[in-house]
N, C-alpha and C. Protein backbone atom coordinates (compact mmCIF):
# COMPACT_ATOMS: atom_id res chain seq x y z
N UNK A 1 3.92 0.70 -20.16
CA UNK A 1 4.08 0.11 -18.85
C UNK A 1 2.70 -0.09 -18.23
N UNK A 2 2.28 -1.20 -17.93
CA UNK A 2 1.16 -1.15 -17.03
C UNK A 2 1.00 -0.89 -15.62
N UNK A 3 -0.34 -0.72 -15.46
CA UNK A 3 -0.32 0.51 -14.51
C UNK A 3 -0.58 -0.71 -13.19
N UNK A 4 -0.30 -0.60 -12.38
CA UNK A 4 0.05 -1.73 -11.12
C UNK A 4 -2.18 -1.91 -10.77
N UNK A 5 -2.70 -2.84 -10.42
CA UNK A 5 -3.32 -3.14 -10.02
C UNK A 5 -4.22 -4.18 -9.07
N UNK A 6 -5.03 -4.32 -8.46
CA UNK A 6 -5.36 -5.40 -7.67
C UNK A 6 -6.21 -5.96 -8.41
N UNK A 7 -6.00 -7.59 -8.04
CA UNK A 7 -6.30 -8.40 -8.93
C UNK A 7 -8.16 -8.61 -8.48
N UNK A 8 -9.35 -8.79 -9.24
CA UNK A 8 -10.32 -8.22 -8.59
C UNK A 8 -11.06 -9.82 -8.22
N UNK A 9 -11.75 -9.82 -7.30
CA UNK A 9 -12.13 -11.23 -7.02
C UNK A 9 -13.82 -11.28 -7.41
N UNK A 10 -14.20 -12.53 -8.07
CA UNK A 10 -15.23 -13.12 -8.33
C UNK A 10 -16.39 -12.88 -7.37
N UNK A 11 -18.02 -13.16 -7.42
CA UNK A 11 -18.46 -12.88 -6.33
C UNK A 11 -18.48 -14.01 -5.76
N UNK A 12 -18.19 -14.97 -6.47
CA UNK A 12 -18.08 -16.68 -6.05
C UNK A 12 -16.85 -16.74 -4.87
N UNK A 13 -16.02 -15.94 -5.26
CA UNK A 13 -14.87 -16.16 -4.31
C UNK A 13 -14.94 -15.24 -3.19
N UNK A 14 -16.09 -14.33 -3.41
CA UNK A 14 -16.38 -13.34 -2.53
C UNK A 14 -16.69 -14.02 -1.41
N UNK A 15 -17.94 -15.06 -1.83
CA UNK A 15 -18.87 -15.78 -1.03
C UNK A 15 -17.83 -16.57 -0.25
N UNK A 16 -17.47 -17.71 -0.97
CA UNK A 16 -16.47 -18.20 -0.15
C UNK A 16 -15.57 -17.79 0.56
N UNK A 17 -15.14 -16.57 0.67
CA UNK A 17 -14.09 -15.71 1.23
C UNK A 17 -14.52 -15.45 2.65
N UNK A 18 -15.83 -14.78 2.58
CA UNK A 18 -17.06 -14.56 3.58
C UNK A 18 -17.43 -15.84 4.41
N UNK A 19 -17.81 -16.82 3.99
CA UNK A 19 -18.01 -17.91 4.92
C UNK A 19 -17.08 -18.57 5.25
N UNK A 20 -16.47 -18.97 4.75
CA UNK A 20 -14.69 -19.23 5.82
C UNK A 20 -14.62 -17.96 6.77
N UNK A 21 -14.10 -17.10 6.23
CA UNK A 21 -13.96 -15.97 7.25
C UNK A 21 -14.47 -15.73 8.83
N UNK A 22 -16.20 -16.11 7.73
CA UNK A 22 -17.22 -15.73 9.11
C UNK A 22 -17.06 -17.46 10.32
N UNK A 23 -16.62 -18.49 9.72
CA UNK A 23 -17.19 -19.33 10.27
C UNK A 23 -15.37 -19.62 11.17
N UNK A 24 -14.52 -19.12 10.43
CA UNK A 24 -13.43 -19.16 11.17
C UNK A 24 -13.35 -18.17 12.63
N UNK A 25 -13.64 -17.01 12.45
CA UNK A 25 -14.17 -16.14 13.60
C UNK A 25 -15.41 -16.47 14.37
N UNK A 26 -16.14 -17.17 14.02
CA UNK A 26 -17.03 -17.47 14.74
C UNK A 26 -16.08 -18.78 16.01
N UNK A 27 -16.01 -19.55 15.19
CA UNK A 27 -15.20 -21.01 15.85
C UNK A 27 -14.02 -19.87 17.11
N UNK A 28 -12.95 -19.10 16.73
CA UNK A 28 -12.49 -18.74 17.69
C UNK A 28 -13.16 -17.87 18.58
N UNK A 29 -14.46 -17.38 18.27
CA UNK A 29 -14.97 -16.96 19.40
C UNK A 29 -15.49 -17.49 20.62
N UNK A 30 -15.95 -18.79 20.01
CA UNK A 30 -16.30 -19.76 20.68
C UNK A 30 -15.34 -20.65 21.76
N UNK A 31 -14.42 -20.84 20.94
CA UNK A 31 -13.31 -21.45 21.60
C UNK A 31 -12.69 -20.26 22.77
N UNK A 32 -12.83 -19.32 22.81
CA UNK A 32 -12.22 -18.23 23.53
C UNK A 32 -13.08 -18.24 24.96
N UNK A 33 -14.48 -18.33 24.55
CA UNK A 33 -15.65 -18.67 25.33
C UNK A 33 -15.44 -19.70 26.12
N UNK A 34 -15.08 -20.76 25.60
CA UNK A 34 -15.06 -21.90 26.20
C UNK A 34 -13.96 -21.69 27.32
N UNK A 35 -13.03 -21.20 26.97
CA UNK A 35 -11.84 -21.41 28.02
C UNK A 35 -12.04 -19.92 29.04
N UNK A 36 -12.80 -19.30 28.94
CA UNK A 36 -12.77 -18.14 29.82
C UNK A 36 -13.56 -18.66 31.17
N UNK A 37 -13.63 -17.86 32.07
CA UNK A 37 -14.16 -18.61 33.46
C UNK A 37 -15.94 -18.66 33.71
N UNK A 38 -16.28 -17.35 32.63
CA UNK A 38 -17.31 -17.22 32.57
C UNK A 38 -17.54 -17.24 31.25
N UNK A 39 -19.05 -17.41 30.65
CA UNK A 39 -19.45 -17.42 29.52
C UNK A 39 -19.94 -15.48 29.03
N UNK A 40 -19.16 -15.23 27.75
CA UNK A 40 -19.30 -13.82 27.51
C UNK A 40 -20.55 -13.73 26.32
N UNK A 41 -20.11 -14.30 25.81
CA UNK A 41 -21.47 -14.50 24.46
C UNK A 41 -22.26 -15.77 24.47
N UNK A 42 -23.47 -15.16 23.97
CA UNK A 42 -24.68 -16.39 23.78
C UNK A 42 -24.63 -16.98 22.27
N UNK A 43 -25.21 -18.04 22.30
CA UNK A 43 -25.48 -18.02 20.66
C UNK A 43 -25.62 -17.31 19.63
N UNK A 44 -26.99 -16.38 20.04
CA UNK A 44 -27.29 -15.51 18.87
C UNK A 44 -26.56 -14.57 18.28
N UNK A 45 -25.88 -14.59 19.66
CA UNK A 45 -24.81 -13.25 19.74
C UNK A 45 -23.51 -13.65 18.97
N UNK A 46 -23.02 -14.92 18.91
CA UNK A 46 -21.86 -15.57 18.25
C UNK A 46 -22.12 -15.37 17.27
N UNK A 47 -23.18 -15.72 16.50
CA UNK A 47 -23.96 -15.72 15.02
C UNK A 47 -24.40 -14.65 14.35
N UNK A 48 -24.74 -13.37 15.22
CA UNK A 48 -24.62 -12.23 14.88
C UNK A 48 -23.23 -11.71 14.60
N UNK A 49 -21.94 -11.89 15.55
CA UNK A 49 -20.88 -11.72 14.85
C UNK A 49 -20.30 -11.80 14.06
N UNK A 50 -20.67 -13.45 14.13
CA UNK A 50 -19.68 -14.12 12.87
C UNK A 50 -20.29 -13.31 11.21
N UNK A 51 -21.51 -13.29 11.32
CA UNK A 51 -22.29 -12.68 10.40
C UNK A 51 -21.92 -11.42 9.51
N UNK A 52 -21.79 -10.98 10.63
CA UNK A 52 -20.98 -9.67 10.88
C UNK A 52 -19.66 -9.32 10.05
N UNK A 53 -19.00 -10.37 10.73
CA UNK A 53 -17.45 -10.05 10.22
C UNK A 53 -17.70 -10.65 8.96
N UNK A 54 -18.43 -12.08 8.91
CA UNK A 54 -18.29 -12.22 7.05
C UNK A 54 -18.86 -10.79 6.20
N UNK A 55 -19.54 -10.83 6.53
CA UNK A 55 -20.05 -9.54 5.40
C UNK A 55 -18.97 -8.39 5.50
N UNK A 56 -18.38 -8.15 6.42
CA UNK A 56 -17.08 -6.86 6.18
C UNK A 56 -16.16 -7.59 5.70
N UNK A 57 -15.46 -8.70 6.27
CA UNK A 57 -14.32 -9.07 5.00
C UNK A 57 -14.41 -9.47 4.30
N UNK A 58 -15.68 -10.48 3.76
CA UNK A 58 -15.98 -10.78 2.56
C UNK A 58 -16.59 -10.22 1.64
N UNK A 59 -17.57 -8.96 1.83
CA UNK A 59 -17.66 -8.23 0.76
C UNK A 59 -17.20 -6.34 1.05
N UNK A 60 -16.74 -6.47 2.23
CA UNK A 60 -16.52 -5.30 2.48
C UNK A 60 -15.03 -4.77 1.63
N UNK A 61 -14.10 -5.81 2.86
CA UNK A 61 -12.57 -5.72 2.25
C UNK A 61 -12.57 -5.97 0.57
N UNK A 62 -12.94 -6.70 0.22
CA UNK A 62 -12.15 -6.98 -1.60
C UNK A 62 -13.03 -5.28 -2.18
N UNK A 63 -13.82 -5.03 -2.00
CA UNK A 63 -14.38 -3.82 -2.31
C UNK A 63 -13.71 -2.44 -2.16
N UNK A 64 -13.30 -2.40 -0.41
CA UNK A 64 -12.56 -1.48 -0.46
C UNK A 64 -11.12 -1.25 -1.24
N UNK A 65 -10.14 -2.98 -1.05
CA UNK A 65 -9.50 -2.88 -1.68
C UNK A 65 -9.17 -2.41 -3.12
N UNK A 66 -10.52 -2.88 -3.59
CA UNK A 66 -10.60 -2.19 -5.54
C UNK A 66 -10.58 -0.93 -5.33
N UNK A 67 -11.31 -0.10 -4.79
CA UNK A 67 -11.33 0.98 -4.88
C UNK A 67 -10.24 1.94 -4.21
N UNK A 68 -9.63 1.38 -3.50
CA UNK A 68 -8.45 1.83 -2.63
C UNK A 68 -7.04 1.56 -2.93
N UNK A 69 -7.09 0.81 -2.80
CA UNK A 69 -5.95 -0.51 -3.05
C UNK A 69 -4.71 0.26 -4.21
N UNK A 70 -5.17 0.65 -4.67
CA UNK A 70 -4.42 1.25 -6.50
C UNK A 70 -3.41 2.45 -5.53
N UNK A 71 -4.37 3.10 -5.00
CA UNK A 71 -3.98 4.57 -4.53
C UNK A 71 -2.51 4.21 -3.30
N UNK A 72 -2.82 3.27 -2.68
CA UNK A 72 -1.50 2.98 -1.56
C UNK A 72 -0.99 2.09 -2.16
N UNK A 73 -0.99 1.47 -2.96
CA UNK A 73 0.11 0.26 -3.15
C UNK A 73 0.73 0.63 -5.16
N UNK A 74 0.78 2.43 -4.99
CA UNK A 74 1.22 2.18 -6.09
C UNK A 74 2.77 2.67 -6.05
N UNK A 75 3.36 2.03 -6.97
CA UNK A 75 4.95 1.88 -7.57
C UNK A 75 5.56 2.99 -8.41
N UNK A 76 6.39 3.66 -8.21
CA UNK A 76 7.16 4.64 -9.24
C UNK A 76 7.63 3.69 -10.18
N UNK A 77 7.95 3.15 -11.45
CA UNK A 77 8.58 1.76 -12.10
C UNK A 77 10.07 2.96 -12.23
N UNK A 78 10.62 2.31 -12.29
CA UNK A 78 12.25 2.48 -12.13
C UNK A 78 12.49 2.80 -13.89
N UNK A 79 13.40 3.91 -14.04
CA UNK A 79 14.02 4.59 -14.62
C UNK A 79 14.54 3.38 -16.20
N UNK A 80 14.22 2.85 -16.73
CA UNK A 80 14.28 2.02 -17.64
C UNK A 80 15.55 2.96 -19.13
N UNK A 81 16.92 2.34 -19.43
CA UNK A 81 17.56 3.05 -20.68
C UNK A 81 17.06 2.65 -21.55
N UNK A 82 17.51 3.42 -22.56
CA UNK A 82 17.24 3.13 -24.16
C UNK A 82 16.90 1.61 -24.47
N UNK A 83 18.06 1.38 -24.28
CA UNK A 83 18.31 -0.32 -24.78
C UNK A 83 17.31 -1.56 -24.15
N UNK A 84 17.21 -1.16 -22.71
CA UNK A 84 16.37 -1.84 -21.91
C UNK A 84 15.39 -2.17 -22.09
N UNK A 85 14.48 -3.50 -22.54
CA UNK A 85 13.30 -3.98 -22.55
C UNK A 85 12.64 -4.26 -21.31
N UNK A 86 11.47 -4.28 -21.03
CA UNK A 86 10.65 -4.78 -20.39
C UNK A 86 10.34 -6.28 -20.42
N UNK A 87 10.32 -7.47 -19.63
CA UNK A 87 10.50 -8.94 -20.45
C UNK A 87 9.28 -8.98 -19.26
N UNK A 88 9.29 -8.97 -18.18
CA UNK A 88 7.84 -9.09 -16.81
C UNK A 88 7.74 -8.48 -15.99
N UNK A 89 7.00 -8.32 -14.92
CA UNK A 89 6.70 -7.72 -14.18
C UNK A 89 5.61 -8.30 -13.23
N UNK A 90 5.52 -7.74 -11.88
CA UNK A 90 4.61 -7.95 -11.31
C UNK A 90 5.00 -7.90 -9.70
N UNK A 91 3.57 -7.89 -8.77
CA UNK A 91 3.61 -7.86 -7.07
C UNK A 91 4.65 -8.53 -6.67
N UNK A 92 5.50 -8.14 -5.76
CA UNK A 92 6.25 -8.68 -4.48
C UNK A 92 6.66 -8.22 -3.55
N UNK A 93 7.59 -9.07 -2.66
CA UNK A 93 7.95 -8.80 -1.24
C UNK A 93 9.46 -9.51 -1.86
N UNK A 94 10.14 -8.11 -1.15
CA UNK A 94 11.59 -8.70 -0.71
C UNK A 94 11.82 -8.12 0.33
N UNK A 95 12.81 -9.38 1.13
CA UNK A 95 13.03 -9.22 2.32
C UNK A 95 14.35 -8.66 2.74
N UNK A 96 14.43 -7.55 3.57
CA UNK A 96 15.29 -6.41 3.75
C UNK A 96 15.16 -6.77 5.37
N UNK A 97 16.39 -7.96 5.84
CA UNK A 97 16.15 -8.17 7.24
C UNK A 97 15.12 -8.56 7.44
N UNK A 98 14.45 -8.47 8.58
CA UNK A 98 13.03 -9.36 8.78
C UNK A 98 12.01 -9.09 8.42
N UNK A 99 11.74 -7.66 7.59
CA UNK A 99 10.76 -6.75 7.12
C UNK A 99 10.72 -7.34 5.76
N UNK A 100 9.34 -7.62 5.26
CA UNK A 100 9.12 -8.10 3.83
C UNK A 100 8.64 -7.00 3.33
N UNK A 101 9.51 -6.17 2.50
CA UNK A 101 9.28 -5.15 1.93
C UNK A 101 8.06 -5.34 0.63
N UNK A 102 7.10 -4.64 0.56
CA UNK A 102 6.09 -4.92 -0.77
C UNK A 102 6.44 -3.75 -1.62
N UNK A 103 6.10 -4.03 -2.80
CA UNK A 103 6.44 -3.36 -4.16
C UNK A 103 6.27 -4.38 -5.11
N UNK A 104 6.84 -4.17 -6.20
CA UNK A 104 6.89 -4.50 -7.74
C UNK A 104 8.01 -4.87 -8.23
N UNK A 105 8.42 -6.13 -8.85
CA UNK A 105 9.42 -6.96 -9.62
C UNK A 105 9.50 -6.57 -11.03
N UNK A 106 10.73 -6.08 -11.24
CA UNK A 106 10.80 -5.63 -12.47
C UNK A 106 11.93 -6.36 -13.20
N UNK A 107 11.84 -7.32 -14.34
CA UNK A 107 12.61 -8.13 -14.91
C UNK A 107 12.83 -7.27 -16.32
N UNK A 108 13.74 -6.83 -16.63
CA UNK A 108 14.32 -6.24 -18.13
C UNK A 108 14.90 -7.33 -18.74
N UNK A 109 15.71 -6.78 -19.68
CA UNK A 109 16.84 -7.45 -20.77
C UNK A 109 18.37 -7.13 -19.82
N UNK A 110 18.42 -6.34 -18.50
CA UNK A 110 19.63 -6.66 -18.18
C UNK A 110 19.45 -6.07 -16.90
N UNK A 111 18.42 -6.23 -16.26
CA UNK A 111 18.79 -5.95 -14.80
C UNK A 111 17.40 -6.59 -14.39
N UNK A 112 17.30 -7.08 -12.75
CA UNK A 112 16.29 -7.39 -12.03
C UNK A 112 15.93 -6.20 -10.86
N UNK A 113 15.06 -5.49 -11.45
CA UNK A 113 14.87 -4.36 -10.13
C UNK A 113 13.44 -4.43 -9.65
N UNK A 114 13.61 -4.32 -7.96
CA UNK A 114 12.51 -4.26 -7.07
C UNK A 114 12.15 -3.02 -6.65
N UNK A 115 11.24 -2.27 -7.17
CA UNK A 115 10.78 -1.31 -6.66
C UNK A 115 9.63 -1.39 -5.39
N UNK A 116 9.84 -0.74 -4.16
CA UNK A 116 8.60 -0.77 -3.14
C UNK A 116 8.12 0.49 -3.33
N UNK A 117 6.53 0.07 -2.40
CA UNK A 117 5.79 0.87 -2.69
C UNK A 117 6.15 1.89 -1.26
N UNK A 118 5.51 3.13 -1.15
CA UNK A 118 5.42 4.23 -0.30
C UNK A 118 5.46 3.46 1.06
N UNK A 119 4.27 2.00 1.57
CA UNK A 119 3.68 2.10 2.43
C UNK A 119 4.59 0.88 3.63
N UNK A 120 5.97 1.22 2.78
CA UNK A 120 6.88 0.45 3.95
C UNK A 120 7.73 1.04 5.22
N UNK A 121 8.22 0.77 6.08
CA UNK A 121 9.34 1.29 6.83
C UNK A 121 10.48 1.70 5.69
N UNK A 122 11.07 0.55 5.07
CA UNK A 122 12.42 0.60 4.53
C UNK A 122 11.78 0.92 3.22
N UNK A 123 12.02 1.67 2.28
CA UNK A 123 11.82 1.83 1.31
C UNK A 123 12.71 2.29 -0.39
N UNK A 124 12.77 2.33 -1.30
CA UNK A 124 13.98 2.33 -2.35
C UNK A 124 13.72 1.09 -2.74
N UNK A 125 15.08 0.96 -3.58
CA UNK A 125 14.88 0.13 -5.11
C UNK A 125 16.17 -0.70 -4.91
N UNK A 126 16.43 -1.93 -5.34
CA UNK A 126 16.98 -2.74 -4.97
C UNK A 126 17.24 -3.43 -6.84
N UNK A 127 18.63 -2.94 -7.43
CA UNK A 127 18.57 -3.35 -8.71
C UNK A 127 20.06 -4.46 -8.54
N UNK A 128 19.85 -5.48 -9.32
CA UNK A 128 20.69 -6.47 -9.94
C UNK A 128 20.57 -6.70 -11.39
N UNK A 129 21.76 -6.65 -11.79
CA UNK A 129 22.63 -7.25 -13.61
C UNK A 129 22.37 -8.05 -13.51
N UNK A 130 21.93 -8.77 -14.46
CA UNK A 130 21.16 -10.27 -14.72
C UNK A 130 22.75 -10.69 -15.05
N UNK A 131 24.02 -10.22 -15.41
CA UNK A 131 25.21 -10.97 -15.77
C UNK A 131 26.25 -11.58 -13.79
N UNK A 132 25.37 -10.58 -13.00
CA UNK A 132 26.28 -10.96 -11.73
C UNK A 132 24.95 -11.60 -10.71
N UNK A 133 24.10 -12.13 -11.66
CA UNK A 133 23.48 -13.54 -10.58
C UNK A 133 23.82 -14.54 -11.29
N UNK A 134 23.91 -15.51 -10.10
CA UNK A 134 24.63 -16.75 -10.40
C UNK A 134 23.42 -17.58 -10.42
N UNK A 135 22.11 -17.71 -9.31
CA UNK A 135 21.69 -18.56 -9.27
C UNK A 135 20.46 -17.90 -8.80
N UNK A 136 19.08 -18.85 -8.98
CA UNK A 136 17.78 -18.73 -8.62
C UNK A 136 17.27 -19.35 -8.94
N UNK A 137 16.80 -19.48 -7.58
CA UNK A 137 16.06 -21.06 -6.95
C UNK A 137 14.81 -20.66 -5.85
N UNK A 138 13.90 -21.35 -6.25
CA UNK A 138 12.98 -21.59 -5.49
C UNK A 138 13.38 -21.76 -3.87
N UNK A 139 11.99 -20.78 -3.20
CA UNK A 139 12.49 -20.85 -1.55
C UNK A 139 10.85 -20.78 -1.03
N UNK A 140 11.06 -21.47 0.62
CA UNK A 140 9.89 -21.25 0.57
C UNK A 140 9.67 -20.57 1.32
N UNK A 141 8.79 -18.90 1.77
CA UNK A 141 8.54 -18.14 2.98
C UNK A 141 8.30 -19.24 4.13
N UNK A 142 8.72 -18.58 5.34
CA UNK A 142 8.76 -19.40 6.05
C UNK A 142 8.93 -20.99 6.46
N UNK A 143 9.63 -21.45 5.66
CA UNK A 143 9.88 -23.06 5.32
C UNK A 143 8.52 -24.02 5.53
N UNK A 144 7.27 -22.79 4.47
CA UNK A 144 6.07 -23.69 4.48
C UNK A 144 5.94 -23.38 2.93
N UNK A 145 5.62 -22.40 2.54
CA UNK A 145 5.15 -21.55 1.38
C UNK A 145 5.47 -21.27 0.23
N UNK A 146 5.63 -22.67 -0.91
CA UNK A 146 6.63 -22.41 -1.89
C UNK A 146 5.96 -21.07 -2.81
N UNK A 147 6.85 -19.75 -2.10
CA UNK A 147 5.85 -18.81 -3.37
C UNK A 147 7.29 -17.89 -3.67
N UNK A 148 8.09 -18.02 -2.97
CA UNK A 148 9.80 -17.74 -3.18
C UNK A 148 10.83 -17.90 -4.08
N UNK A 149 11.49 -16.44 -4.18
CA UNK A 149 12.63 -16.78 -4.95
C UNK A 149 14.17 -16.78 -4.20
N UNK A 150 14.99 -17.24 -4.55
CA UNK A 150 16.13 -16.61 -3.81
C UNK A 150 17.15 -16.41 -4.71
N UNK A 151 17.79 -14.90 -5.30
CA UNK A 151 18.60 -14.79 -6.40
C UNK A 151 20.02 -14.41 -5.49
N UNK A 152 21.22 -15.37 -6.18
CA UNK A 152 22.28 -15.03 -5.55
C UNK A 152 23.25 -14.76 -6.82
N UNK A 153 24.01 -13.67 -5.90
CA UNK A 153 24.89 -12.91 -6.93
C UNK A 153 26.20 -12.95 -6.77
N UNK A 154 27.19 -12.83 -7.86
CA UNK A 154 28.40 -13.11 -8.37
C UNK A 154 29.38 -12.68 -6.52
N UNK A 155 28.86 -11.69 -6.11
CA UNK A 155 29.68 -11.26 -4.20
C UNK A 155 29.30 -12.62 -3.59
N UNK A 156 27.86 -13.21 -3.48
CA UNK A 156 27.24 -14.59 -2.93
C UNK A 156 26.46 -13.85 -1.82
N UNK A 157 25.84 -12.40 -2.33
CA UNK A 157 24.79 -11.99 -1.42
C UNK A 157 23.22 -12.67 -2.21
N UNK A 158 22.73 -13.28 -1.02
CA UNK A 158 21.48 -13.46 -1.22
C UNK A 158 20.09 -13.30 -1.26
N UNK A 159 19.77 -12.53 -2.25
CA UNK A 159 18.48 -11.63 -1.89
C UNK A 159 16.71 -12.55 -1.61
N UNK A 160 16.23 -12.47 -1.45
CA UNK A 160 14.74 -13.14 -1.03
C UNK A 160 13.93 -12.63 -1.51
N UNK A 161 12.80 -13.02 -2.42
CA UNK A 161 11.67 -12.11 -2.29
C UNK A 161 10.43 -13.18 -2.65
N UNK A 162 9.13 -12.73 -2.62
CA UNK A 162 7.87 -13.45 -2.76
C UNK A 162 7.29 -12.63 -3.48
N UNK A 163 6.83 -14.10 -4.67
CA UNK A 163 5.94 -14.00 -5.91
C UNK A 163 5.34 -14.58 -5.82
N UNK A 164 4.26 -14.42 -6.95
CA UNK A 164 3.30 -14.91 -7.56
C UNK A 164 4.09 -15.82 -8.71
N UNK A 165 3.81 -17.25 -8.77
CA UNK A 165 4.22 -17.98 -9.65
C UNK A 165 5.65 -17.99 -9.58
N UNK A 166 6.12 -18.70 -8.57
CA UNK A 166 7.79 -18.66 -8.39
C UNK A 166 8.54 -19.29 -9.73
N UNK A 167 7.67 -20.50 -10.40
CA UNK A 167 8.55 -21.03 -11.41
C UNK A 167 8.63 -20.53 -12.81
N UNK A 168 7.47 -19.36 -13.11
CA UNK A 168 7.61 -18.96 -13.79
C UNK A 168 8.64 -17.75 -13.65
N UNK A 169 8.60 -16.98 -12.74
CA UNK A 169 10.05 -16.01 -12.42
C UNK A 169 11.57 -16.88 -12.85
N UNK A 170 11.12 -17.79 -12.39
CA UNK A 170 12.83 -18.24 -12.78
C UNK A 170 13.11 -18.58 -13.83
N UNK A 171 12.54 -19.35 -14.86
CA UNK A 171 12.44 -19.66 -16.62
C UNK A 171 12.51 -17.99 -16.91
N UNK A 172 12.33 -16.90 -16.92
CA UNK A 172 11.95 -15.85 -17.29
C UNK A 172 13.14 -15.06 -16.83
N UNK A 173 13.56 -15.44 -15.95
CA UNK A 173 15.09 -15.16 -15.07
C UNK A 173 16.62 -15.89 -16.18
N UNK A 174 15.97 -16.97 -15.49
CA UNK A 174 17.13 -17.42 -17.04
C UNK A 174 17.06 -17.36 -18.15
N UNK A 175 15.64 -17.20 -18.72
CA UNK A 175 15.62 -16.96 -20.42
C UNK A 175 16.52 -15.20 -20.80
N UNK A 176 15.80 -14.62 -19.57
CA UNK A 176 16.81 -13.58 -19.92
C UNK A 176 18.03 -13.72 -19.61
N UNK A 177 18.82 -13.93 -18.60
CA UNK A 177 20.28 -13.98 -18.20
C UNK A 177 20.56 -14.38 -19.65
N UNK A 178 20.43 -15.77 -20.33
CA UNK A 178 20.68 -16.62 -21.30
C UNK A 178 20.94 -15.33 -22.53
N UNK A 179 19.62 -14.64 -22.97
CA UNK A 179 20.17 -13.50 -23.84
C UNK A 179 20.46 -12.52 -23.59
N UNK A 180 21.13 -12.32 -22.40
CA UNK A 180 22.22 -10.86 -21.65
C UNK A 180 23.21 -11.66 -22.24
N UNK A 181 23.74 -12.49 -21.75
CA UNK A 181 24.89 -13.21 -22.44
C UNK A 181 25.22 -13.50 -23.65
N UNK A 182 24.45 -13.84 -24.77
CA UNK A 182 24.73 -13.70 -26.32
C UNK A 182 25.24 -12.33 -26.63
């Protein structure tokens, strides 16, 4: 079983991460400035911020995250039988009411189980028989974001969750259902 991890970012994407960042916080500082009655920051002082914040979220955060990241966002993987293969895995959010629960997608040879991690309100495991879903289909978070699945089951409860690579979850969804059924 592999061991859950964060995916680690480039320093290229570091950089870029950092100057968006910084230049996005800078712009709303400015704009905040603008509409206040008085002026709170000067230039240098905007530019010292923005500066600022790029260098903490752009090389601060992905840093801490590596080194951190493992320790809170890790997964118990769910109790797997004999017979049971492993077919994928990987990060998600399913949604439990309005709370997008985070944890780990676990696709076998005959069940779909979501394990979350420690660092939710609602927390536990959320398993479905690949023989009592009917359907799964692409959804999009918030009717912007195609990164969604939506699996509905043989009752016609509909569960939600967000991945990484929605279309590959579902070929991988039905390739297995397809040999639960043989």
């Amino acid at each position: 079983m592999p061991e859950t991890t964060i995916p680690k970012m480039s320093w290229k994407g570091r950089l870029i991460f950092a100057l968006v960042s910084g230049l996005f916080f800078t712009l709303l500082l400015c704009i905040l400035d603008l509409f206040s009655p008085s002026s709170f920051y000067s230039w240098p002082a905007l530019i010292f911020q923005g500066v600022t914040f790029a260098l903490l979220m752009g090389l601060g955060m992905p840093y801490f995250f590596s080194r951190m990241g493992n320790r809170f966002l890790q997964v118990t993987p769910p109790e797997f039988t004999t017979d049971e293969l492993l077919r994928y895995e990987g990060p998600a959010n399913c949604f439990r009411g309005k709370e997008a629960v985070g944890g780990r997608l676990y696709l076998t040879s005959t069940r779909l189980v979501f394990v979350s991690h420690k660092w939710n309100l609602q927390t536990g495991k959320t398993a479905l028989l690949l023989k009592h879903i009917t359907a799964v289909a692409p959804r999009k978070t918030m009717g912007l974001i195609s990164n969604g699945l939506a699996v509905t089951t043989t009752e016609g409860t509909a569960f939600h969750f967000v991945v990484n690579e929605p279309t590959l979850w579902i070929q991988e969804i039905e390739t297995a259902k397809a040999k639960a059924m043989t």
